[in-house]
C-alpha atoms as a PDB file:
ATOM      1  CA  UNK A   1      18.011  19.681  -4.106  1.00  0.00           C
ATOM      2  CA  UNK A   2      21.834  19.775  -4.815  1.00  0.00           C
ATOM      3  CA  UNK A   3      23.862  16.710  -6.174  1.00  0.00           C
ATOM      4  CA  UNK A   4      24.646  15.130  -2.295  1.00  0.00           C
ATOM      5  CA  UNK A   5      21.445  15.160  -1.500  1.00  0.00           C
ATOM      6  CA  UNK A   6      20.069  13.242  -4.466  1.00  0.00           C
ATOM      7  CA  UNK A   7      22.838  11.103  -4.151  1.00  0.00           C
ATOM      8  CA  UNK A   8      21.849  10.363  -0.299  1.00  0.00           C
ATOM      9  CA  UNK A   9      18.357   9.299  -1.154  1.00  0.00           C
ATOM     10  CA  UNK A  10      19.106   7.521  -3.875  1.00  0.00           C
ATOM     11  CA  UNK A  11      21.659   5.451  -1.530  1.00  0.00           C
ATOM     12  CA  UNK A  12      18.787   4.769   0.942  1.00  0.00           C
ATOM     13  CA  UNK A  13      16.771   4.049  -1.526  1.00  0.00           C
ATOM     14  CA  UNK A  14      18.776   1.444  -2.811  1.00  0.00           C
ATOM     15  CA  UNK A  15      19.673   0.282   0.822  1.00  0.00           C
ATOM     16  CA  UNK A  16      15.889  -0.089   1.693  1.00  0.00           C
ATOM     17  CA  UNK A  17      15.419  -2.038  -1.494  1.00  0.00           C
ATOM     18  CA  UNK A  18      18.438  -4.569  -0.594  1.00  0.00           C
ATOM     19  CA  UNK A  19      17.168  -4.342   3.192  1.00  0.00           C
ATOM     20  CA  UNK A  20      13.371  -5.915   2.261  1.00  0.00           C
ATOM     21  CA  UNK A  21      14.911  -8.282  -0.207  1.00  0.00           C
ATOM     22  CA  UNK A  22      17.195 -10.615   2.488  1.00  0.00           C
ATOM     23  CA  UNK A  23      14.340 -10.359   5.201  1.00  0.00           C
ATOM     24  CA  UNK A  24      12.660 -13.563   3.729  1.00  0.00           C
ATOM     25  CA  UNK A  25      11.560 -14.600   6.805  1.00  0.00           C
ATOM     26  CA  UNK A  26      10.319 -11.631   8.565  1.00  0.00           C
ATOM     27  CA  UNK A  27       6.611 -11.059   8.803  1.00  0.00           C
ATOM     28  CA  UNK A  28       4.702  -8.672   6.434  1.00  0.00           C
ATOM     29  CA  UNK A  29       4.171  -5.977   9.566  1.00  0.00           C
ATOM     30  CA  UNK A  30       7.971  -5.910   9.961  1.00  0.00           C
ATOM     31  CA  UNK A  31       8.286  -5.704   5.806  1.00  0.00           C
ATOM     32  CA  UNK A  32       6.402  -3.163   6.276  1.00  0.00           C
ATOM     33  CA  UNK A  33       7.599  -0.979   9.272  1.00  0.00           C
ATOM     34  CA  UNK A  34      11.320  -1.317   7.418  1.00  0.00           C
ATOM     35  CA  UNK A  35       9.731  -0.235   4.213  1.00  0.00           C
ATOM     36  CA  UNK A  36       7.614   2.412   5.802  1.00  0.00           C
ATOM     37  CA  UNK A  37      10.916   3.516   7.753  1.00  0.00           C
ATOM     38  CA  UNK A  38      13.234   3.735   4.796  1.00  0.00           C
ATOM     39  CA  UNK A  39      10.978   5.748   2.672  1.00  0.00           C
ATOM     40  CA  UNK A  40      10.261   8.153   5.783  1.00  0.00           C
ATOM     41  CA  UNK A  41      13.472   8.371   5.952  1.00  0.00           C
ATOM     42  CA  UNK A  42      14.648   9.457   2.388  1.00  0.00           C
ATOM     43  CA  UNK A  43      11.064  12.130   2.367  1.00  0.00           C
ATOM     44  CA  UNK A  44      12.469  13.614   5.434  1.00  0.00           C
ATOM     45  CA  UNK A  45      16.063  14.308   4.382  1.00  0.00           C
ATOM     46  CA  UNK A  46      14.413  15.461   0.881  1.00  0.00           C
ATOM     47  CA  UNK A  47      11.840  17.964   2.705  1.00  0.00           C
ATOM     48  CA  UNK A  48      14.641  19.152   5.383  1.00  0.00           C
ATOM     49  CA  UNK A  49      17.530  19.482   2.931  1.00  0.00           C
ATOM     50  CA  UNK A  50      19.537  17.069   4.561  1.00  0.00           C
ATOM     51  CA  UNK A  51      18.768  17.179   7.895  1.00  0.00           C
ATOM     52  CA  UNK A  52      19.727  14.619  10.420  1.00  0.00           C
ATOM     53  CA  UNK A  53      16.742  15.266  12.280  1.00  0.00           C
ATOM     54  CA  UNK A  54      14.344  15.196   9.594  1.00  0.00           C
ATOM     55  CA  UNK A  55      15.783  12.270   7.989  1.00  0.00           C
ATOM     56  CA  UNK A  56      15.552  10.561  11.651  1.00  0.00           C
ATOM     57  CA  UNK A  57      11.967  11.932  12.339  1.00  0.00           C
ATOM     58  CA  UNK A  58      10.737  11.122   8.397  1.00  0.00           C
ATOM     59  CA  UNK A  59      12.400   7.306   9.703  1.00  0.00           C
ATOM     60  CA  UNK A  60       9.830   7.156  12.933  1.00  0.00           C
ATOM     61  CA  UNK A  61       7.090   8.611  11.589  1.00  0.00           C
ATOM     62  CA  UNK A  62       7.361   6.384   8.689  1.00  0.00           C
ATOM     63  CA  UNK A  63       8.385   2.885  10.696  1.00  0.00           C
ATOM     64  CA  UNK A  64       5.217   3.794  12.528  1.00  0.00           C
ATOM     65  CA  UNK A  65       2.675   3.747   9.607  1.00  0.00           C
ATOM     66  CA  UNK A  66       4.235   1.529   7.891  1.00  0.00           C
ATOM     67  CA  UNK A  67       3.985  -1.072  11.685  1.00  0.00           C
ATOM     68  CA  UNK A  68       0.009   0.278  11.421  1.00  0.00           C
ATOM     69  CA  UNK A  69      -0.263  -0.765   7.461  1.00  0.00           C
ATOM     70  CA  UNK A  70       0.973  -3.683   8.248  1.00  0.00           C
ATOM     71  CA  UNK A  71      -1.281  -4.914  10.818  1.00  0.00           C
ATOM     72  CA  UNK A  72      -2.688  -8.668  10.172  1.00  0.00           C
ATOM     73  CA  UNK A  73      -6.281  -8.386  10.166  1.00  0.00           C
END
């Protein structure tokens, strides 16, 4: 992984991180789909080397189990 793309995932990273922190008043599911969306989202830019569609697919896939982990039960 070159230099841009560390830098890029450590940027999201530090987005998501910010992003779950001022959402005080959203509900754990939606913690968690955000959560679950912004780590897809850095592990498919990482595994696609950058992609926009990886990084956008690793986002889905990742909103969407992160929405299922976060089910109330």
């Amino acid at each position: 992984m070159n230099t841009i793309q560390k830098f890029a995932a450590l940027v999201i990273t530090i987005a998501t991180l910010f992003e779950s922190a001022g959402c005080s008043d959203m509900s754990h599911r939606d913690k968690d789909t955000a959560a679950g969306a912004g780590i897809g989202g850095v592990a498919g830019a990482v595994l696609t080397g950058g992609s926009a569609a990886g990084t956008i697919g690793g986002a889905a896939v990742g909103g969407v189990i992160g929405n299922q982990v976060g089910k109330e039960k």
